[in-house]
Protein backbone atom coordinates (compact mmCIF):
# COMPACT_ATOMS: atom_id res chain seq x y z
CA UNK A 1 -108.82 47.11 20.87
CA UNK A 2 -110.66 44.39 19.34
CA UNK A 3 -113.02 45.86 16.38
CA UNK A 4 -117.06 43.62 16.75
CA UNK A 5 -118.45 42.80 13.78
CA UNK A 6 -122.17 42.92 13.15
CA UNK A 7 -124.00 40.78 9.71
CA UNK A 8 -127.05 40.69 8.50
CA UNK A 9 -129.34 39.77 5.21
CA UNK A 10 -132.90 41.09 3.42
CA UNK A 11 -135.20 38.89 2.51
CA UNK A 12 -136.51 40.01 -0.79
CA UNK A 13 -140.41 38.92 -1.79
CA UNK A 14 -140.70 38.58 -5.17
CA UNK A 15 -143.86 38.61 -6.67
CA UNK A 16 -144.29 35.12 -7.96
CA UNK A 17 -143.74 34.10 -3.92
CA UNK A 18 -140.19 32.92 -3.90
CA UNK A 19 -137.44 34.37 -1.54
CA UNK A 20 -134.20 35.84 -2.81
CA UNK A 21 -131.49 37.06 0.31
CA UNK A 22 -128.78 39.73 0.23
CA UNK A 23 -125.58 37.67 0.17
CA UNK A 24 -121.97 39.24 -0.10
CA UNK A 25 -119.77 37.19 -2.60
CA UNK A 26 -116.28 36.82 -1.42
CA UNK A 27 -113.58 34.89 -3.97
CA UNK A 28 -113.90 31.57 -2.21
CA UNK A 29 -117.46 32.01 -1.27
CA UNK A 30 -120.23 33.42 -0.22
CA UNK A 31 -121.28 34.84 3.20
CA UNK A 32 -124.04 37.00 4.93
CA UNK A 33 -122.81 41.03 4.61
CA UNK A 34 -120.89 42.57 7.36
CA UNK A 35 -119.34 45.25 8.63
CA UNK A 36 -117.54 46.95 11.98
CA UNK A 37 -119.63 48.24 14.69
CA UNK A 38 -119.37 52.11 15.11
CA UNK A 39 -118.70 53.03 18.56
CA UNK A 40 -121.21 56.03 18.82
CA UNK A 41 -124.25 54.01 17.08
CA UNK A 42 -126.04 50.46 18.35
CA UNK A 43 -125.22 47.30 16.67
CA UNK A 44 -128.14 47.80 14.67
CA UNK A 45 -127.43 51.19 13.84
CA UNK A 46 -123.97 50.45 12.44
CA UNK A 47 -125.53 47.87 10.05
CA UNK A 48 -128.62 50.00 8.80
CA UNK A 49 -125.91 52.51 8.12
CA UNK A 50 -123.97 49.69 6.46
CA UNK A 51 -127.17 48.82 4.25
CA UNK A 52 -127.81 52.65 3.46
CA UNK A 53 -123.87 53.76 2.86
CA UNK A 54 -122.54 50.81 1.30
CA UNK A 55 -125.48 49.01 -0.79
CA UNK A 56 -127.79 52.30 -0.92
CA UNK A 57 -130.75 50.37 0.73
CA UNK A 58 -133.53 52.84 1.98
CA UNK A 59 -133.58 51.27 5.38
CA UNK A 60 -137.27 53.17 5.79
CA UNK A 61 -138.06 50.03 3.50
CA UNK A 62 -136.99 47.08 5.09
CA UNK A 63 -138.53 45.72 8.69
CA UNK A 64 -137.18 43.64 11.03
CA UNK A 65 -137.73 40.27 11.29
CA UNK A 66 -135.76 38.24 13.13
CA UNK A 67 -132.22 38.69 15.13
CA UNK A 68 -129.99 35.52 16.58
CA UNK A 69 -126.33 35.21 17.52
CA UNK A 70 -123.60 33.65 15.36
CA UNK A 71 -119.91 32.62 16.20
CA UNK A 72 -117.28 33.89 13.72
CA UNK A 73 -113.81 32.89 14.62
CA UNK A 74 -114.88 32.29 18.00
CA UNK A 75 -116.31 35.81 18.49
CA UNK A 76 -120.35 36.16 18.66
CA UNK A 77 -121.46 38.34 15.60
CA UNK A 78 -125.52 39.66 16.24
CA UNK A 79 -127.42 38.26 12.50
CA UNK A 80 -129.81 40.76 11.90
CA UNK A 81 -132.64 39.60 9.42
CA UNK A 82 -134.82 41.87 7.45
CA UNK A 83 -137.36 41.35 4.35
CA UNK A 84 -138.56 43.64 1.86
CA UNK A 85 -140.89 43.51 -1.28
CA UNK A 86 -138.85 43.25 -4.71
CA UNK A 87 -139.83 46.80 -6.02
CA UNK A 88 -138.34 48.39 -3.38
CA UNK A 89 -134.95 46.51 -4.55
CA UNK A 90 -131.95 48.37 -5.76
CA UNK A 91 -129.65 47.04 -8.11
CA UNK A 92 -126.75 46.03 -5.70
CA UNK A 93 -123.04 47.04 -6.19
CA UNK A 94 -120.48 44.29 -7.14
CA UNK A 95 -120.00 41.76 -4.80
CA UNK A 96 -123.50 41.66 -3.81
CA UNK A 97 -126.27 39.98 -5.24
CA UNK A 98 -129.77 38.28 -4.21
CA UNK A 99 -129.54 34.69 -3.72
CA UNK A 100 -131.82 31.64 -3.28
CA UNK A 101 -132.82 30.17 -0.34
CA UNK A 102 -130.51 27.12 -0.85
CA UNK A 103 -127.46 29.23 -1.22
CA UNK A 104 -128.33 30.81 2.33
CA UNK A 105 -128.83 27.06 3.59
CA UNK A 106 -124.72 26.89 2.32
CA UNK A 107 -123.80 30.06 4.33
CA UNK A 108 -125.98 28.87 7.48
CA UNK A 109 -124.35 25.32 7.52
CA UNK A 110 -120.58 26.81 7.86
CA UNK A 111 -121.37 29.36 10.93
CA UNK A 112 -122.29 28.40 14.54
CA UNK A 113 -125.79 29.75 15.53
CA UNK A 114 -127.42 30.16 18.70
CA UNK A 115 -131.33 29.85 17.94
CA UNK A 116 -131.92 29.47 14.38
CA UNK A 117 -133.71 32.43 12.43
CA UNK A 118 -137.20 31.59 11.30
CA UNK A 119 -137.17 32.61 7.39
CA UNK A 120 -141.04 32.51 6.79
């Protein structure tokens, strides 16, 4: 059985204006977070569970904003995309951190997309 995969980012407001997004540092680079889909939850569900388990992210704090489809090794992976203000932030476990806009430009320019996300 072939496990899905479902990724995702936050969009963190920051009070000056500027944009930082959840980004999961690998070794050789960085990438949007992921994780399996759960068989008894929703795509969705398995990455708000993801958000709250992993990165202890009170998903009660973070909307929706947009959701496209990506192609990872020639799978399609749902990209959810969800903001948040900065003071609901949590300091983020190791590999983790919040990145600029031109590092998510990077990740988005080395994955397939159908529809691009709008990242107002």
């Amino acid at each position: 059985m072939v496990t899905k995969q479902v990724s995702g980012t936050i969009m963190l407001h920051l009070e000056d204006g500027s944009k930082r997004f959840l980004v999961h540092e690998t070794e050789s680079s960085k990438e949007f977070a992921r994780t399996d889909t759960q068989t008894e939850t929703t795509v969705l569900a398995s990455f708000l569970n993801f958000l709250k388990s992993n990165l202890h992210i009170d998903v009660n704090r973070i909307r929706l904003v947009e959701l496209t489809n990506t192609q990872s090794n020639g799978a399609n992976m749902p990209l959810y995309v969800f903001e948040m203000m900065s003071e609901e932030a949590t300091e983020l476990p190791k590999d983790f951190a919040w990145e600029t806009p031109d590092s998510v430009r990077e990740i988005l320019g080395t994955i397939e997309i159908e529809g691009v996300p709008l990242f107002e």
